[in-house]
C-alpha atoms as a PDB file:
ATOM      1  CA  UNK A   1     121.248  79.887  98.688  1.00  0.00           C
ATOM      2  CA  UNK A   2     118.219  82.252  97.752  1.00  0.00           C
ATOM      3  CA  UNK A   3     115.810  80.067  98.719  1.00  0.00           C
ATOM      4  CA  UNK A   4     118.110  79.621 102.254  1.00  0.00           C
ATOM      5  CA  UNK A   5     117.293  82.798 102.459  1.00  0.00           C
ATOM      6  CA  UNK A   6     114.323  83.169 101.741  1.00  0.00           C
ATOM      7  CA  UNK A   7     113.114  80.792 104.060  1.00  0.00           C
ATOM      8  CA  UNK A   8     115.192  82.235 107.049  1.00  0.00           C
ATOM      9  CA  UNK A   9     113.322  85.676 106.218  1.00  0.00           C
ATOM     10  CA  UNK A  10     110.058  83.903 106.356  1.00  0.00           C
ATOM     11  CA  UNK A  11     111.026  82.189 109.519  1.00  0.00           C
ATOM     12  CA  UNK A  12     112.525  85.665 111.258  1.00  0.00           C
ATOM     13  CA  UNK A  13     109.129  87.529 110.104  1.00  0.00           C
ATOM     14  CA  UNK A  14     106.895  84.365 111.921  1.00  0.00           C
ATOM     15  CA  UNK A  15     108.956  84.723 115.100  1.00  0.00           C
ATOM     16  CA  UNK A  16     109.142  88.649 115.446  1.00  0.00           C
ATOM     17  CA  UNK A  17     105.756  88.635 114.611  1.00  0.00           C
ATOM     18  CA  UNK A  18     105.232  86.671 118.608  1.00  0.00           C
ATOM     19  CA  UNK A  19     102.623  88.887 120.690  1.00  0.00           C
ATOM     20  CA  UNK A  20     104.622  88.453 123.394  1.00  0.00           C
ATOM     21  CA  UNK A  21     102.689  92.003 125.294  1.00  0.00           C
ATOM     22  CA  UNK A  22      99.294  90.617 123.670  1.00  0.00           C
ATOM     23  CA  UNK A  23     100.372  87.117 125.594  1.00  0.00           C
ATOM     24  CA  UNK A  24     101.189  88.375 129.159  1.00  0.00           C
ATOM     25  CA  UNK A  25      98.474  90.987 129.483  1.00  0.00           C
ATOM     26  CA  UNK A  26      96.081  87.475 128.145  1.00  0.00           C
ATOM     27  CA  UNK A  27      97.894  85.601 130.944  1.00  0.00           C
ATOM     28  CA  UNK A  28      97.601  88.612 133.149  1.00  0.00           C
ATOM     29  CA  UNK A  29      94.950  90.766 132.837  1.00  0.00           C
ATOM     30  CA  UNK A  30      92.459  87.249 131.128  1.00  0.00           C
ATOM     31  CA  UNK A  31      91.646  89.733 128.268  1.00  0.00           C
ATOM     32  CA  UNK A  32      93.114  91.636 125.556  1.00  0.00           C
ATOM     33  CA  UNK A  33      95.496  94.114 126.401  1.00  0.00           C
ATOM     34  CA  UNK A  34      94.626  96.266 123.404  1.00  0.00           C
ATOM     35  CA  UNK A  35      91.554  97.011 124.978  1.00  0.00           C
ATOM     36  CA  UNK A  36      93.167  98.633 127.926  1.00  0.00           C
ATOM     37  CA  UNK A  37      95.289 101.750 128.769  1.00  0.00           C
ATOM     38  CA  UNK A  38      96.978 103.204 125.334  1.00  0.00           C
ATOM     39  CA  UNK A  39      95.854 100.095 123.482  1.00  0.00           C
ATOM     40  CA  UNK A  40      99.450  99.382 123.036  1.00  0.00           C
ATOM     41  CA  UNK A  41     100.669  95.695 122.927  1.00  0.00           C
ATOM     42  CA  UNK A  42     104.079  96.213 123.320  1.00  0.00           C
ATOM     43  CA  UNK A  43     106.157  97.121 126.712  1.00  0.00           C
ATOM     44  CA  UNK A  44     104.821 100.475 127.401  1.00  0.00           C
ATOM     45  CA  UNK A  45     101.431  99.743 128.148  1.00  0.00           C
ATOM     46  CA  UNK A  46     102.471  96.607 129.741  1.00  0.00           C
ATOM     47  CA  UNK A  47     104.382  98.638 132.194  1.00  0.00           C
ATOM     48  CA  UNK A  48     101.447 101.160 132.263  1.00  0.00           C
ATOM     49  CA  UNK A  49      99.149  98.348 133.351  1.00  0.00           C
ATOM     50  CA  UNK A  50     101.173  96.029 135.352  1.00  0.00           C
ATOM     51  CA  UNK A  51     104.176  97.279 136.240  1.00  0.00           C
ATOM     52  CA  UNK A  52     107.884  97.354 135.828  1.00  0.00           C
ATOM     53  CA  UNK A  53     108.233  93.841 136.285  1.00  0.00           C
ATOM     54  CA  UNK A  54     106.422  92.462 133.315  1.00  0.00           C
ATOM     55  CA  UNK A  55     107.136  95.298 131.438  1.00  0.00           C
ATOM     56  CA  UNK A  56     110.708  94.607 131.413  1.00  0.00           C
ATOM     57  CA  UNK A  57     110.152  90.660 131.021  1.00  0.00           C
ATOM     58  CA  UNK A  58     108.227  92.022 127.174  1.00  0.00           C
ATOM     59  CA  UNK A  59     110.876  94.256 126.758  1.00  0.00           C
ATOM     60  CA  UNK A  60     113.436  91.350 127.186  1.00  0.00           C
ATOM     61  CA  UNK A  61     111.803  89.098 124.935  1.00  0.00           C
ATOM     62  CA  UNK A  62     110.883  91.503 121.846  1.00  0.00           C
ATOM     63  CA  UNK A  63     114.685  92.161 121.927  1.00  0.00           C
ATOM     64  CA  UNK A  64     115.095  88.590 122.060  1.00  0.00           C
ATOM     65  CA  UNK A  65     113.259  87.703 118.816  1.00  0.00           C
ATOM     66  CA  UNK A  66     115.034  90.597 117.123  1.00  0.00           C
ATOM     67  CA  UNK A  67     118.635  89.367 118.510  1.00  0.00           C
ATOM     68  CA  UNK A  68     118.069  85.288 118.009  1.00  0.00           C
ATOM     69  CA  UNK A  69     117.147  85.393 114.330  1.00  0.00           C
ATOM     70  CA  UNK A  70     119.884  87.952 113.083  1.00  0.00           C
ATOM     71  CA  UNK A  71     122.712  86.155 115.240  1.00  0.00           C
ATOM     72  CA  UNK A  72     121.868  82.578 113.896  1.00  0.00           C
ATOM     73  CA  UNK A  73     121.595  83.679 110.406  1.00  0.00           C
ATOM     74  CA  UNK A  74     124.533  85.458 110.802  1.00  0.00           C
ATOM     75  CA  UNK A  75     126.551  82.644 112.031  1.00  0.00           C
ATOM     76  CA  UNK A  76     124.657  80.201 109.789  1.00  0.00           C
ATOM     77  CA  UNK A  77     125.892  81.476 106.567  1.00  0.00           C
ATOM     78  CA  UNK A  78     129.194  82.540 107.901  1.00  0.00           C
ATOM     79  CA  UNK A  79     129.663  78.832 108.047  1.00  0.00           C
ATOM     80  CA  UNK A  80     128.547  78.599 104.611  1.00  0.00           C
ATOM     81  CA  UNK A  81     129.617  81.495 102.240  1.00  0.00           C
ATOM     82  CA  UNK A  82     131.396  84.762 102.505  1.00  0.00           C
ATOM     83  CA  UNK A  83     131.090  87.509 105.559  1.00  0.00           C
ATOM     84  CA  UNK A  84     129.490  89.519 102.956  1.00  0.00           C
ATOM     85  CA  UNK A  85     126.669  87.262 102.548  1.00  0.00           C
ATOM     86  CA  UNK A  86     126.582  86.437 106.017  1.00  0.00           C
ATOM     87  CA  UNK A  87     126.067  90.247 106.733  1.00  0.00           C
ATOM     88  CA  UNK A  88     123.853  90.224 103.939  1.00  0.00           C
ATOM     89  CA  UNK A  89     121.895  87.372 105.654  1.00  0.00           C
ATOM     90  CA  UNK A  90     121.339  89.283 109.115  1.00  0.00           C
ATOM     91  CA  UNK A  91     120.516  92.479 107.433  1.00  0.00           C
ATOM     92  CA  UNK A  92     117.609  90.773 105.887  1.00  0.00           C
ATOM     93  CA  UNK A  93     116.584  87.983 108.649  1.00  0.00           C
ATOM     94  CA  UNK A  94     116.741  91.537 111.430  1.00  0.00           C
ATOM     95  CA  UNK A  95     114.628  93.683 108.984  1.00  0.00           C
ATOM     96  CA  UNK A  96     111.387  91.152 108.826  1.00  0.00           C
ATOM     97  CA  UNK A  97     111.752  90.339 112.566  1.00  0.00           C
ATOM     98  CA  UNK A  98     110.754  94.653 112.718  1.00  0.00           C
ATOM     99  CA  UNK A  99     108.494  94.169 110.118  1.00  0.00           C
ATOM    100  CA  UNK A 100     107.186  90.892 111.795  1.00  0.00           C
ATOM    101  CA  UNK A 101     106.832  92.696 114.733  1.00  0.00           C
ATOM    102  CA  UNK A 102     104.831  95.757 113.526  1.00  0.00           C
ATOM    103  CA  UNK A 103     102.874  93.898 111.371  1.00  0.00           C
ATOM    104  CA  UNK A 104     102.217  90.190 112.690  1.00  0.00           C
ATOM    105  CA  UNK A 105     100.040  88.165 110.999  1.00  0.00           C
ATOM    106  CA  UNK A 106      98.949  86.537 114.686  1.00  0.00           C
ATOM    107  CA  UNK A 107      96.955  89.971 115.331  1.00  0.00           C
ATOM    108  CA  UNK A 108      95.638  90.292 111.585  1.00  0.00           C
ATOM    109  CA  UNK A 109      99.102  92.950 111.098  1.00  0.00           C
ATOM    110  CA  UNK A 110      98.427  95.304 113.869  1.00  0.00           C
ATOM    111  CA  UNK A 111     101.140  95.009 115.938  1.00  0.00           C
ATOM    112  CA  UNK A 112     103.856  97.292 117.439  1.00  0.00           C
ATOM    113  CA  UNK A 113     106.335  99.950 117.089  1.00  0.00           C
ATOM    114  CA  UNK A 114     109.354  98.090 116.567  1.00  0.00           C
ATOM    115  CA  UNK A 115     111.731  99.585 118.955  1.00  0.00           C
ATOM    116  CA  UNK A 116     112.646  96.916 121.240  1.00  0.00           C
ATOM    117  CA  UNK A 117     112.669  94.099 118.568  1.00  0.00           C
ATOM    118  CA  UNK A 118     114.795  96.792 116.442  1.00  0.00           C
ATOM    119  CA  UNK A 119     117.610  96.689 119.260  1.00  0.00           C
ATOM    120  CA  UNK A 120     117.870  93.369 119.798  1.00  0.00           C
ATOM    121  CA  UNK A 121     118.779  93.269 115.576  1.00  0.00           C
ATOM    122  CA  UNK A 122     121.003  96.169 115.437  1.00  0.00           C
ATOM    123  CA  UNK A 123     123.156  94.540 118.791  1.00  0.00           C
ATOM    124  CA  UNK A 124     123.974  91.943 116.381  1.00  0.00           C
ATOM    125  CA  UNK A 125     124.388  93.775 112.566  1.00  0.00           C
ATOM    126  CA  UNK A 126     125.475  97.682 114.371  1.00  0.00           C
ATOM    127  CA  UNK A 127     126.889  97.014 117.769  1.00  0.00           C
ATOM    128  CA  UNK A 128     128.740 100.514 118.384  1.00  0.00           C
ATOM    129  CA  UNK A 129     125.945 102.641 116.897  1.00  0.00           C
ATOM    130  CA  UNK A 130     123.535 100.664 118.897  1.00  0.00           C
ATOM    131  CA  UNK A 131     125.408 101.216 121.903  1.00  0.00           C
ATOM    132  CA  UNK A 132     124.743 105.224 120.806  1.00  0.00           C
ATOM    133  CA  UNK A 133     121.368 104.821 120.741  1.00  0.00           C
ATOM    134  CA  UNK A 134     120.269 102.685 124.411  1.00  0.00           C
ATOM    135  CA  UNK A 135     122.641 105.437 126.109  1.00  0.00           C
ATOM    136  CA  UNK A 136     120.602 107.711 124.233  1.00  0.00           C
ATOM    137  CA  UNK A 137     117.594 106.856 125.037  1.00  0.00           C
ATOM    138  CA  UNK A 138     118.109 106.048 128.663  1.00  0.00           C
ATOM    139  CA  UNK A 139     119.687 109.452 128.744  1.00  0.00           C
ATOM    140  CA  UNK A 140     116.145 110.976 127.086  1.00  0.00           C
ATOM    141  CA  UNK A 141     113.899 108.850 129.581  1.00  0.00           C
ATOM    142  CA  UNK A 142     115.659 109.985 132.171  1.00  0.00           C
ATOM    143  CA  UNK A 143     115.009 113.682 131.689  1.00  0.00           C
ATOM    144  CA  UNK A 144     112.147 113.667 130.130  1.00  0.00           C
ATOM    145  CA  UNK A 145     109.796 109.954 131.000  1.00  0.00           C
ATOM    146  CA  UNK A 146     108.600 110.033 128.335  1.00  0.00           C
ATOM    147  CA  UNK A 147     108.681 106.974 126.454  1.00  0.00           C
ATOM    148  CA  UNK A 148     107.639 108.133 122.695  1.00  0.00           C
ATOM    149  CA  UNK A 149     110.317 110.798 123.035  1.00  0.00           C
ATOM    150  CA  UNK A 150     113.034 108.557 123.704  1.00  0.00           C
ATOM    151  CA  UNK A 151     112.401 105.996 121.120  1.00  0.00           C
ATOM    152  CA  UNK A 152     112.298 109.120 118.625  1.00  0.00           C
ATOM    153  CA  UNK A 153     115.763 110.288 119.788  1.00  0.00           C
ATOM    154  CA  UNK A 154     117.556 107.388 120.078  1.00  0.00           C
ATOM    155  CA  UNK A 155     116.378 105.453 116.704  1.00  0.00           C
ATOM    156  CA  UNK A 156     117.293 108.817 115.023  1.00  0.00           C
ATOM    157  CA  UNK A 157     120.593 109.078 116.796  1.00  0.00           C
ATOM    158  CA  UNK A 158     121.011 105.322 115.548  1.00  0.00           C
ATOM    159  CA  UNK A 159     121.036 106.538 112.108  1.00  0.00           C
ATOM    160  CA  UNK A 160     123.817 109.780 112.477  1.00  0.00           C
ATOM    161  CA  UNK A 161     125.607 107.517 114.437  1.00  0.00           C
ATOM    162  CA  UNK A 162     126.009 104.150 111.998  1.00  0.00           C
ATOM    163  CA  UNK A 163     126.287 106.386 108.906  1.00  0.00           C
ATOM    164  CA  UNK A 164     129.160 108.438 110.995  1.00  0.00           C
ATOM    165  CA  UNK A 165     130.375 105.080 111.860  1.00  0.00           C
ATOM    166  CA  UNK A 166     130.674 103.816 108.835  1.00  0.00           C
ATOM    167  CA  UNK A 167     132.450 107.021 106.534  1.00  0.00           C
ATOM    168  CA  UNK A 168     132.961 106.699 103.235  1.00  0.00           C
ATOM    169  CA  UNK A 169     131.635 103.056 103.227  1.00  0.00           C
ATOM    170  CA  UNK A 170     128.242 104.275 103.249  1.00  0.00           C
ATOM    171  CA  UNK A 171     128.690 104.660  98.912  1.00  0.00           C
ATOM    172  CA  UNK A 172     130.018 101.171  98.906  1.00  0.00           C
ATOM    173  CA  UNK A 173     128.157  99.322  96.738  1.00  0.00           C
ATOM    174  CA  UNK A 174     128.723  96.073  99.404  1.00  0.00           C
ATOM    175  CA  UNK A 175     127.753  98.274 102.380  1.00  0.00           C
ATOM    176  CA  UNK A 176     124.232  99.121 100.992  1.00  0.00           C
ATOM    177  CA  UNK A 177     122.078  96.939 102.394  1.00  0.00           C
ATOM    178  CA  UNK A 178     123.469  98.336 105.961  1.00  0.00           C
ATOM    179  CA  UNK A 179     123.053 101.683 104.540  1.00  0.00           C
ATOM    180  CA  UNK A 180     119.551 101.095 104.118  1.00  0.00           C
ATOM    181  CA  UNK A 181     118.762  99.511 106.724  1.00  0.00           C
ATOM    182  CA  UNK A 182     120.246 102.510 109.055  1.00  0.00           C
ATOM    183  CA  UNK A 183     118.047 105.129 107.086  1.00  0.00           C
ATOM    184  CA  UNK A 184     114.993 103.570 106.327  1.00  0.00           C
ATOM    185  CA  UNK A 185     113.897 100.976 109.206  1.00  0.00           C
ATOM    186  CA  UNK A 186     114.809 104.523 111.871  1.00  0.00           C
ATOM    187  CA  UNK A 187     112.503 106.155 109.542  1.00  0.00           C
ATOM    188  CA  UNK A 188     109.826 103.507 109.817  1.00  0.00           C
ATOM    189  CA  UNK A 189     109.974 103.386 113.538  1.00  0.00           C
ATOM    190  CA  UNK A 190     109.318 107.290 113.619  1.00  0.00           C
ATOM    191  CA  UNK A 191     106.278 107.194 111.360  1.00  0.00           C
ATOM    192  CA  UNK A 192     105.314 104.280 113.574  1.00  0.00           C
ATOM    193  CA  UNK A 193     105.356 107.013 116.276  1.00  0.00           C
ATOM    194  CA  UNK A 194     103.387 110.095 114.735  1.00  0.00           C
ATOM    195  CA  UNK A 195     100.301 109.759 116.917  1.00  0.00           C
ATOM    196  CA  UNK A 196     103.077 110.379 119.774  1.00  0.00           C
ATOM    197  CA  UNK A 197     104.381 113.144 117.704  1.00  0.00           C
ATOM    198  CA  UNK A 198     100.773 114.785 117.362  1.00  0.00           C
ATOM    199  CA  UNK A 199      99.996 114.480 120.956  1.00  0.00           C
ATOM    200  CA  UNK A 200     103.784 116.017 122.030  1.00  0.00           C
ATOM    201  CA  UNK A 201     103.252 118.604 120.122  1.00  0.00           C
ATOM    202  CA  UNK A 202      99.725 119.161 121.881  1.00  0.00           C
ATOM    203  CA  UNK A 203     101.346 118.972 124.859  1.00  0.00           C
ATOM    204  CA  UNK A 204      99.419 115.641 125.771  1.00  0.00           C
ATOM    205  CA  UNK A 205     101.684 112.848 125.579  1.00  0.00           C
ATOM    206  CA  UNK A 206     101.823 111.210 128.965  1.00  0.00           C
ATOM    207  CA  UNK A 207     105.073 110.380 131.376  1.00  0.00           C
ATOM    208  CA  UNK A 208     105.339 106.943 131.749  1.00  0.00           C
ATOM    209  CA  UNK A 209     104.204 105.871 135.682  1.00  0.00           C
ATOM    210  CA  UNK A 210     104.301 102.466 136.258  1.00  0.00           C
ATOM    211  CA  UNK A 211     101.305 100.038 137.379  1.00  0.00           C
ATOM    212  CA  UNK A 212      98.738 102.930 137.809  1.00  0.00           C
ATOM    213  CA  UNK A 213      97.176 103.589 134.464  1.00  0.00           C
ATOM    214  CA  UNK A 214      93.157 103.306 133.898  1.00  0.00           C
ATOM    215  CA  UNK A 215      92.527 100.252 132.108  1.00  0.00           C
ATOM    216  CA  UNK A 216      90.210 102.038 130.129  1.00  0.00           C
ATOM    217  CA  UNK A 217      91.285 102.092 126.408  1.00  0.00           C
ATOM    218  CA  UNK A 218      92.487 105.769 124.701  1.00  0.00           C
ATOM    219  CA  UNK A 219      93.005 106.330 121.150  1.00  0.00           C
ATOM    220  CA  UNK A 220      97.055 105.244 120.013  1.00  0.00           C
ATOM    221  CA  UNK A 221      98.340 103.567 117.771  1.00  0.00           C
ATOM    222  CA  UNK A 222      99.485 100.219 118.779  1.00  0.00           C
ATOM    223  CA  UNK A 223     102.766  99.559 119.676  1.00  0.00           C
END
């Protein structure tokens, strides 16, 4: 069974690792959309550079490759050993789609931020708290536009939330590995974001306006 394992967390890192912003601004743009706008390859930019429309077709689909793996792991194992291991199974397969994501080894590890690929893995292993943090984060966007901001908020409200959620489970020896997941991959997603950190607290992060950014490329990290 560790080697079942194993193998599904090599598999989950391959397919979160799938450029899917680098792919549609290739198709799109017929060049590399890190050399345009924020330099970003995930949603934000894609929006930035060509609109809601696609931007919501890479949002979709970095969700996707976060939800798929995690749900078919889940149920995979379920069918073969205890809902412990099953959970077990998820927590791991969901964590290397984020780390697939943000570091793929189709763009030599520079990839993105993790956010989107992150929800589609904690719909499947955190349903409630995820719940928590999409409201959240619409809530943030809303008021503020800005799309750095949001992802901040909401990942961290993830955490308070699932840790809330779960009580005195947290300290359960069985509930670790969901313990850790829902304090250290939120913590990885906001390092991810410090250079929108420096620039907020410049003042010079930007509010997200669809289809109308130069395609000239400005220093960021990548998404």
């Amino acid at each position: 069974m560790v080697f079942v394992i194993g193998a599904i967390c090599v598999i989950a890192f391959l397919v979160g690792g799938i450029p899917f912003g680098y792919l549609v601004g290739r198709g799109l743009l017929k060049d590399d959309i890190r050399k345009h706008g924020s330099g970003n390859i995930g949603a934000t930019n894609v929006t930035r550079l060509l609109g809601w429309k696609w931007g919501f077709v890479v949002l979709f689909l970095d969700a996707l490759k976060g939800l798929l793996p995690t749900l078919a792991t889940k149920l995979f194992l379920q069918d073969r050993g205890s809902d412990e291991l099953a959970n077990l199974g998820a927590i791991l397969a969901g964590i290397c789609c984020i780390l697939g994501h943000m570091y793929p080894i189709w763009l030599k590890m520079r990839g993105g931020k993790g956010v989107a690929t992150a929800l589609g893995v904690i719909l499947v292993i955190a349903p409630q708290a995820s719940g928590v943090a999409l409201a959240t984060f619409l809530i943030v966007f809303g008021v503020s536009r800005i799309v750095g901001l949001a992802s901040i908020v909401s990942v961290t409200s993830f955490a308070i939330a699932q840790l809330t959620f779960m009580g005195q489970d947290v300290f359960m020896f069985g509930q670790l590995p969901l313990t850790l997941f829902s304090t250290i991959i939120p913590a990885l997603i906001v390092w991810k974001h410090r250079s929108n950190i420096r620039r907020m607290w410049q003042g010079d992060e930007q509010q997200m306006k669809a289809g109308s950014e130069s395609r000239e490329s400005t220093p960021d990290s990548v998404e």
